[in-house]
Protein backbone atom coordinates (compact mmCIF):
# COMPACT_ATOMS: atom_id res chain seq x y z
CA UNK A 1 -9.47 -58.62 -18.74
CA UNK A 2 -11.75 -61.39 -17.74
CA UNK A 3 -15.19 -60.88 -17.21
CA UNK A 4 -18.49 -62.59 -16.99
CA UNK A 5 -21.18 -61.47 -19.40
CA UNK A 6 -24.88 -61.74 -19.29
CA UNK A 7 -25.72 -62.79 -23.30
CA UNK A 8 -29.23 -61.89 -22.94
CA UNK A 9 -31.92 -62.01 -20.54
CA UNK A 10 -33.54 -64.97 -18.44
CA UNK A 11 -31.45 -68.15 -17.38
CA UNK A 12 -28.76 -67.96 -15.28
CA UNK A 13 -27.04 -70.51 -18.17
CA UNK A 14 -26.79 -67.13 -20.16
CA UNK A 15 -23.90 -66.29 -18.45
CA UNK A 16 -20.22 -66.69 -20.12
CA UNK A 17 -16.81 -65.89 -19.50
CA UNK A 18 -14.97 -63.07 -21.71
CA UNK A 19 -11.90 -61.53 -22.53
CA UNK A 20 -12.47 -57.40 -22.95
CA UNK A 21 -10.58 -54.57 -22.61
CA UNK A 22 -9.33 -53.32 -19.40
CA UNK A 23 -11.53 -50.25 -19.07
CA UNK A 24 -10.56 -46.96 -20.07
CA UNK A 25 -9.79 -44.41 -16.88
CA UNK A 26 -12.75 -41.79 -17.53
CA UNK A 27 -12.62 -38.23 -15.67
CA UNK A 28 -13.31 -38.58 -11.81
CA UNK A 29 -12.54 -42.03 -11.73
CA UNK A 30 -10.71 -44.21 -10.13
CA UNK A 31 -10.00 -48.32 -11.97
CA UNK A 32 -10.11 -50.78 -10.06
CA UNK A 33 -8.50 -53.70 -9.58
CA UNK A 34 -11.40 -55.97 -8.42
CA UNK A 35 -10.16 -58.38 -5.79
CA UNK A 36 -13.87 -59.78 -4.48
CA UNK A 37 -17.29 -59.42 -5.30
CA UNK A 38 -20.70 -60.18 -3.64
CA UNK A 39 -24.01 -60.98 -4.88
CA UNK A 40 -27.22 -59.15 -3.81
CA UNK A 41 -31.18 -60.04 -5.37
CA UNK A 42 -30.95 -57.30 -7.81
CA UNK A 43 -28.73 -59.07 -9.30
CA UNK A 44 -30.81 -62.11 -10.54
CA UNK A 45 -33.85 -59.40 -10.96
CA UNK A 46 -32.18 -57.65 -13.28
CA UNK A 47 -30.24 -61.25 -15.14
CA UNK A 48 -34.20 -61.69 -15.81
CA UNK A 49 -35.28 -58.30 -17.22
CA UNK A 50 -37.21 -57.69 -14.59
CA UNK A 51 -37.83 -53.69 -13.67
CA UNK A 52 -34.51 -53.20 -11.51
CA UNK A 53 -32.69 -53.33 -14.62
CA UNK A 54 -34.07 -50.48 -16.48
CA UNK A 55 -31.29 -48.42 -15.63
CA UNK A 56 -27.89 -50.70 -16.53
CA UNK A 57 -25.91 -50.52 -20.03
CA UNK A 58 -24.08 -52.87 -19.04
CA UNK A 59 -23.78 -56.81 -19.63
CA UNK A 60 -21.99 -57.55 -17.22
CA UNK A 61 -23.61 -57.36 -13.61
CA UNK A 62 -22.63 -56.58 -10.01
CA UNK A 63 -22.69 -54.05 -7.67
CA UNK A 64 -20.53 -54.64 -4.81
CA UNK A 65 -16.62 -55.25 -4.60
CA UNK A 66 -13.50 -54.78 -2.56
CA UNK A 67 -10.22 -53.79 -4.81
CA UNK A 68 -6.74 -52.02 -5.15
CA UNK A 69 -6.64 -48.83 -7.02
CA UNK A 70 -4.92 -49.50 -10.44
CA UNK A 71 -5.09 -45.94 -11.32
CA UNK A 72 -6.53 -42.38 -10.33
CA UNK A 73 -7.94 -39.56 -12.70
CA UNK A 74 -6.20 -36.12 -11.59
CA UNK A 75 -9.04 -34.50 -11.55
CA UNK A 76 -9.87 -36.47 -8.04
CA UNK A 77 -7.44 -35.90 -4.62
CA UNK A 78 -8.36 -39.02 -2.93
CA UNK A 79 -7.22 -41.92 -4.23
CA UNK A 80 -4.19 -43.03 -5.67
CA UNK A 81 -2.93 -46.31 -7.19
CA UNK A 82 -2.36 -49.06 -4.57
CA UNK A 83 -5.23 -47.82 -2.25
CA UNK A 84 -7.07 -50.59 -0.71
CA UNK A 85 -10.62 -49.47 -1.31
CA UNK A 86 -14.31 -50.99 -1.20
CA UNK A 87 -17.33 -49.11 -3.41
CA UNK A 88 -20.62 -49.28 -4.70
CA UNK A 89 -20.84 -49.81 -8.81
CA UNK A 90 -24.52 -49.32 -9.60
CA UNK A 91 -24.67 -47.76 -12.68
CA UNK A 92 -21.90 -45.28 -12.69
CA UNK A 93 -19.02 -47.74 -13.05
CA UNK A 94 -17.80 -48.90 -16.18
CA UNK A 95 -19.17 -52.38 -16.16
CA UNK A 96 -20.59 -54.21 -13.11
CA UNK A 97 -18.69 -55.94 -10.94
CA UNK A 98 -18.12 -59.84 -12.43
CA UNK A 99 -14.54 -58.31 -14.11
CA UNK A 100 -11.54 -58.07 -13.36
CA UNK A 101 -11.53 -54.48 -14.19
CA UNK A 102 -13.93 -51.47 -13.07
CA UNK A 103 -13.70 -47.75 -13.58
CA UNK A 104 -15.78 -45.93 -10.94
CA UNK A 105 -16.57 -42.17 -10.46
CA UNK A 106 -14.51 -41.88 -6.78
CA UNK A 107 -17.71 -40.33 -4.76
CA UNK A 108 -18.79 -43.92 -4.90
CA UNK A 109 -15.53 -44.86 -3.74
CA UNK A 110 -14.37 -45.53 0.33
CA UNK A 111 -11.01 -46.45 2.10
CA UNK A 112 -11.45 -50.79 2.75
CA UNK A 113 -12.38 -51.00 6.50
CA UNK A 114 -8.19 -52.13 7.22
CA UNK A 115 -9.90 -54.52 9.87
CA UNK A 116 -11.53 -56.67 7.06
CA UNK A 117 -10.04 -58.96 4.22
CA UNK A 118 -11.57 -58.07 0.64
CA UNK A 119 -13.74 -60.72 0.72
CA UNK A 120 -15.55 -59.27 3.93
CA UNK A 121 -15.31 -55.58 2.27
CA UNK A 122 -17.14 -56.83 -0.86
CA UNK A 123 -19.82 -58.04 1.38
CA UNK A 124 -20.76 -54.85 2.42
CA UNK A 125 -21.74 -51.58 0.23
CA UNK A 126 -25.00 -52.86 -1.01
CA UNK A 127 -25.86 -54.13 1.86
CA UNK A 128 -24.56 -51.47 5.04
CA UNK A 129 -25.81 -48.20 2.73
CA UNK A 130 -29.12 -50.32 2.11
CA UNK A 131 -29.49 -50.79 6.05
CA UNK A 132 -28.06 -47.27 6.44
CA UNK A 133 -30.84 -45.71 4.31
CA UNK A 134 -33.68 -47.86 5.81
CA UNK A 135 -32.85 -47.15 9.56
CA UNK A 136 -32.47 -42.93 8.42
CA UNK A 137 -35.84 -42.89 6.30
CA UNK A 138 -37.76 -44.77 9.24
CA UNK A 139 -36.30 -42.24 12.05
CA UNK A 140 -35.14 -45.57 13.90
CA UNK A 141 -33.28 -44.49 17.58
CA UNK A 142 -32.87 -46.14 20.94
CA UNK A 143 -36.56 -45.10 21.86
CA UNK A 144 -38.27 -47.27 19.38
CA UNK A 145 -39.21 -50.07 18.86
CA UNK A 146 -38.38 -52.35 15.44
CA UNK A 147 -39.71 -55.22 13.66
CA UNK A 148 -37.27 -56.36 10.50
CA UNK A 149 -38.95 -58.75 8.01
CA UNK A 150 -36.05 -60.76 7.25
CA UNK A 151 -33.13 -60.21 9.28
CA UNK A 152 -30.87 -63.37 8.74
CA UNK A 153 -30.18 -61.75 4.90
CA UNK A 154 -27.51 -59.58 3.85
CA UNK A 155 -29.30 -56.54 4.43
CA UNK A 156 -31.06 -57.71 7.75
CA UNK A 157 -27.61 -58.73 9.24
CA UNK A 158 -26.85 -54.92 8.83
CA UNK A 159 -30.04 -53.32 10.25
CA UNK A 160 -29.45 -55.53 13.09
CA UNK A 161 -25.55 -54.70 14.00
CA UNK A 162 -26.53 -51.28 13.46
CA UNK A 163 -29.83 -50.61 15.00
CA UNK A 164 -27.84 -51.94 18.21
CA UNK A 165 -25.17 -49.41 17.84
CA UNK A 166 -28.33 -46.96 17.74
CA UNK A 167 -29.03 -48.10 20.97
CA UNK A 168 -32.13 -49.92 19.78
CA UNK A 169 -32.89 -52.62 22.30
CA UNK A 170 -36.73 -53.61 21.64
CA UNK A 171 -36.29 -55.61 17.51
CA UNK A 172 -38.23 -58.29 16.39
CA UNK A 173 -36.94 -60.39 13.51
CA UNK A 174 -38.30 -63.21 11.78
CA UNK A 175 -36.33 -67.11 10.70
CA UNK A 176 -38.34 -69.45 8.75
CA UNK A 177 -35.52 -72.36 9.17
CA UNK A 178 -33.38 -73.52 11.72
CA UNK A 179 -30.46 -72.11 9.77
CA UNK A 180 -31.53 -68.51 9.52
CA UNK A 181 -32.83 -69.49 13.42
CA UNK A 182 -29.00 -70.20 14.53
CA UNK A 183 -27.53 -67.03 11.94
CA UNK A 184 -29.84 -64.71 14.12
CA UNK A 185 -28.67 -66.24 17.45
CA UNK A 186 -24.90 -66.97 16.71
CA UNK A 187 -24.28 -64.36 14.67
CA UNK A 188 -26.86 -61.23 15.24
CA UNK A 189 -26.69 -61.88 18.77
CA UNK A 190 -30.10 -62.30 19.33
CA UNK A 191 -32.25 -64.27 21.92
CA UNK A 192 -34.78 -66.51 21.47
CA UNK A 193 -37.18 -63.81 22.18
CA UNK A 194 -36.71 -61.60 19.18
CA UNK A 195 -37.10 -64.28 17.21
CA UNK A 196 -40.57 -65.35 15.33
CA UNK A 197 -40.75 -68.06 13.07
CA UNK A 198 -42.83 -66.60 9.80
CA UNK A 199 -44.34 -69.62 8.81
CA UNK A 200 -45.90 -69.51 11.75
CA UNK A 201 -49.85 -69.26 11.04
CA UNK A 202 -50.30 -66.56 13.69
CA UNK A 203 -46.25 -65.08 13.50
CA UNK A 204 -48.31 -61.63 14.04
CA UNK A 205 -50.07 -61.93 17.20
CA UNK A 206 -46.30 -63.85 18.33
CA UNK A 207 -44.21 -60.55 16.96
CA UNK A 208 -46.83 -58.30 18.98
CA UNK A 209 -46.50 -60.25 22.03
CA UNK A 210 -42.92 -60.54 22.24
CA UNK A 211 -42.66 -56.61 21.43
CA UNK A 212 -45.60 -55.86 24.16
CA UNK A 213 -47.56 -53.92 21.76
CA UNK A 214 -47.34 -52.77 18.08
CA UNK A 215 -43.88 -51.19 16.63
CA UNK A 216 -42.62 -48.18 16.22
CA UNK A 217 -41.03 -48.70 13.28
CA UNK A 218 -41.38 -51.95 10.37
CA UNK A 219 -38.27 -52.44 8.25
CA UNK A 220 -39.73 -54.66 5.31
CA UNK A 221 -36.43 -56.40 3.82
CA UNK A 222 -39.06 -59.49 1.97
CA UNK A 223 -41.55 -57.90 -0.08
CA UNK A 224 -45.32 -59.79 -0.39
CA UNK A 225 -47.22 -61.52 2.53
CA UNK A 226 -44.39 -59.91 4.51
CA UNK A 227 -44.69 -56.29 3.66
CA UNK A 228 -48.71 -56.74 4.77
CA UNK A 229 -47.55 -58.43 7.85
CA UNK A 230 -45.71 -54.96 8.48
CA UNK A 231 -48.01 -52.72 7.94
CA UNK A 232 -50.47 -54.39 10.19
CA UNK A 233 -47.57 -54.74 13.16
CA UNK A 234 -47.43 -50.59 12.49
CA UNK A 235 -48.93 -48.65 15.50
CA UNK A 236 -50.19 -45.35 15.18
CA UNK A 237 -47.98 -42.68 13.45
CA UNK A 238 -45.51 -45.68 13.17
CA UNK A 239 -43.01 -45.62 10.06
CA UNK A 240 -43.07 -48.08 7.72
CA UNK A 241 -39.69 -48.59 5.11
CA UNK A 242 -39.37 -51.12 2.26
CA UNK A 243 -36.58 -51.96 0.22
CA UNK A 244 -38.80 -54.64 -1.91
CA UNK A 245 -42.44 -52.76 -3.19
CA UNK A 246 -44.86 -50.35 -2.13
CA UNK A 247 -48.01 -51.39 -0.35
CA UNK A 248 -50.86 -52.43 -2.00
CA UNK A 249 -54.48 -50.59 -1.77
CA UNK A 250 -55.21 -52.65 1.24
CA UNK A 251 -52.56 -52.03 3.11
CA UNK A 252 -52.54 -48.62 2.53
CA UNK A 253 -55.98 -48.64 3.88
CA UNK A 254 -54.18 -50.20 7.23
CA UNK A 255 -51.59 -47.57 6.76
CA UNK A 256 -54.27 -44.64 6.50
CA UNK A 257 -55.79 -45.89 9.41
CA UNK A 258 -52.88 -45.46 11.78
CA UNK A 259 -51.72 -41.96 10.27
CA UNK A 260 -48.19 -44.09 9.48
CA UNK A 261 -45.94 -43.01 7.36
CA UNK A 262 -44.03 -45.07 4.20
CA UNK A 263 -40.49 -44.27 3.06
CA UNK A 264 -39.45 -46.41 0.15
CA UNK A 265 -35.32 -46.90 -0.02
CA UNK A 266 -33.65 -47.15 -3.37
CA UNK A 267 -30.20 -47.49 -2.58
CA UNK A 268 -28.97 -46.50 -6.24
CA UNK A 269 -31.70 -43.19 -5.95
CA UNK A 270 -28.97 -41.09 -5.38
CA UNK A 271 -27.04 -41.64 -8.47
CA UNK A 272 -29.96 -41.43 -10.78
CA UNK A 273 -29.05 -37.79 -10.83
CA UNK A 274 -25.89 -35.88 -12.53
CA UNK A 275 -25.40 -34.37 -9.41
CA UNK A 276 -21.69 -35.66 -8.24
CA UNK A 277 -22.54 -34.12 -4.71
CA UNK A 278 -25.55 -36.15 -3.84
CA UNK A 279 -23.31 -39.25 -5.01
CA UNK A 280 -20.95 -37.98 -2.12
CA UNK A 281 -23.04 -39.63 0.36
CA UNK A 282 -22.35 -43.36 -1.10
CA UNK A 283 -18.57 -42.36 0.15
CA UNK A 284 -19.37 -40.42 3.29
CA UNK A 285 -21.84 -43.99 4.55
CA UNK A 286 -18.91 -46.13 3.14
CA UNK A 287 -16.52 -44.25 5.44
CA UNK A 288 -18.40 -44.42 8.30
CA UNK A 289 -19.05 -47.96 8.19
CA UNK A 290 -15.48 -48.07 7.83
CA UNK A 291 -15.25 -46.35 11.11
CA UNK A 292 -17.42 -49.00 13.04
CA UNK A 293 -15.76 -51.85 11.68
CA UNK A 294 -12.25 -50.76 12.46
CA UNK A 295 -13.49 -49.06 16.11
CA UNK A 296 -14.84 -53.10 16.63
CA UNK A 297 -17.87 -51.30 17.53
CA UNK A 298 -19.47 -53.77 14.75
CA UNK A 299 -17.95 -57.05 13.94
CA UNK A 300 -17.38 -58.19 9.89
CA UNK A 301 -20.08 -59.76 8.05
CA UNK A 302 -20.43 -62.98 7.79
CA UNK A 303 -20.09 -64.28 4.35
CA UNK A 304 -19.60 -67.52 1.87
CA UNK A 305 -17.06 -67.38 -0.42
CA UNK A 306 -18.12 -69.73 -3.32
CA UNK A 307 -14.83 -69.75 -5.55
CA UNK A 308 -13.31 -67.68 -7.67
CA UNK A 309 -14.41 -65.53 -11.38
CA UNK A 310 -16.04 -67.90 -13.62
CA UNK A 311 -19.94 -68.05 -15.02
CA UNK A 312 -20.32 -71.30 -12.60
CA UNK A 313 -20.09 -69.33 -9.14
CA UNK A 314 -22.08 -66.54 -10.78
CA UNK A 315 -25.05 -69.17 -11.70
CA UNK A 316 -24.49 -70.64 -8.25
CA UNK A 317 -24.84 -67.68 -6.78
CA UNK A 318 -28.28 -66.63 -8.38
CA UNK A 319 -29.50 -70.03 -8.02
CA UNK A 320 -29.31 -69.28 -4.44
CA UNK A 321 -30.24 -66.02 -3.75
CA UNK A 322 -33.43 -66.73 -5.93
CA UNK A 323 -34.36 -70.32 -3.73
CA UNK A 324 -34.19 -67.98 -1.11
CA UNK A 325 -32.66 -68.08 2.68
CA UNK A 326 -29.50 -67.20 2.29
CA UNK A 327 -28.07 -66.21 5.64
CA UNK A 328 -25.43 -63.04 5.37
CA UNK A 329 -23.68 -62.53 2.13
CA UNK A 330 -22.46 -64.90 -0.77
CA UNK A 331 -18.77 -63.57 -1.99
CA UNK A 332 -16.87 -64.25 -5.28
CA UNK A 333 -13.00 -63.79 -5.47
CA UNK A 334 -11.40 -62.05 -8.64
């Protein structure tokens, strides 16, 4: 199979194209025949050795894709080969995801929403169980309040098309272009008036205004000045969940101060443990995002597809998601 390996850590120029074995079907899987991939920032932290990584074996990286069943271990009863299907890799599959080829344990394993093409599926497992998690941990319902640091990214898309179908009507996002600006409006379906521009010197004291108070809940999807920015937008016993870093001493301080609670989301947590039932939930959030996309009750993500397999999208790609602002997903076909 074709593949695109990582020959050791740093520059994006360190990736190359390969031809490897098709994996071998292990017990519990299901291979897959990968039809589209996406590319999250893990990717790029973990391309430069940075802590994300600690946990992957292999050189080739990925964690999203869309696919057709090439073939089902017994010892599973639901797939079978020619099953459209969507999953999240992380470090149970075979390889990552920039192959042609992936052998996955099937709890990490849904049924591709039949309302979206692979390219759209790819885009979301990473993202929609990231957005899934955050919205859970933080307790977000219709009768809060949320601020999202970054909502024009892959993951902020999410949290927004969800917290609505929550019910949530009072979210504040932030743009810092007029691109993520116009992604937010046009695509997120936001007004003008959840919308702060970051760069903004006092973006705070805007966010506040526009929410008529401090938040319920701050979904931190950005990491540094950002996460600060959240914890001081917090009111008391508000909850506070990050999907970049934990708070600093300071901000705990802040944090202490308003008796607010911090839930830190680690999509891959879950299968960090031999314990094939917690990875159960990757399918059962895969299904029911499923479920909303084919109900219409959310619409598909919005994504750029920037070519097919070859180690020139996949430096692309990084180059991107590490300059920062993309706006919903960037996809690569297999």
């Amino acid at each position: 199979m074709k593949a695109i390996v990582l020959t050791a850590h740093g520059s994006a120029e360190n990736f190359q194209e390969a031809e490897l074995p098709v994996p071998e079907l292990r017990p519990g899987d299901v291979r897959i025949r990968v039809k589209a991939v996406s590319f999250n920032p893990v990717d790029y932290q973990i391309r430069k050795g940075q802590p994300e990584g600690r946990y992957v074996t292999s050189n080739i990286l990925g964690r999203d894709l869309s696919g057709v069943v090439d073939a089902a271990d017994k010892g599973q009863r639901d797939f079978r080969a020619s099953d459209d299907v969507f999953a999240y890799v992380c470090n149970r599959g075979s390889s990552g995801t920039y192959a042609e080829y992936v052998s996955e344990p099937a709890e990490l394993v849904g049924r591709k929403p039949a309302s979206l093409s692979h390219e759209e599926a790819a885009a979301v497992p990473v993202a929609g169980i990231t957005a899934s998690l955050a919205l859970a941990k933080a307790r977000a319902d219709a009768h809060r309040s949320v601020f999202v640091a970054g909502g024009a990214g892959g993951v902020g898309t999410f949290v927004i098309a969800l917290a609505r179908q929550l019910g949530i009507r009072k979210l504040v996002t932030t743009a810092g272009n007029p691109k993520s600006r116009a992604h937010l409006i046009e695509r997120c379906e936001l007004g003008e008036e959840r919308i702060v521009d970051y760069k903004q010197k006092d973006f705070i004291a805007h966010a506040l205004a526009k929410n008529g108070g401090p938040f319920d809940i701050a979904l931190d999807l950005v990491g540094g000045k950002m996460l600060s920015a959240c914890c001081q937008l917090l009111g008391v016993e508000g909850n506070l969940a990050s999907i970049t870093e934990a708070p600093d001493r300071d901000d705990f301080e802040t944090l202490f101060e308003k008796n607010a609670s911090f839930h830190p989301i680690g999509a891959n947590a879950y299968s960090l443990v031999d314990d094939r039932n917690l990875w159960r939930r990757y399918r059962a959030t895969l299904d029911r995002l499923a479920e909303l996309f084919d109900s219409g009750a959310i619409q598909p993500p919005p994504i750029t597809v920037l070519g097919g397999l070859s180690p020139e999208v996949v430096r692309k790609a990084h180059g991107l998601l590490e300059a920062g602002g993309v706006q919903g997903k960037l996809v690569m076909t297999c």
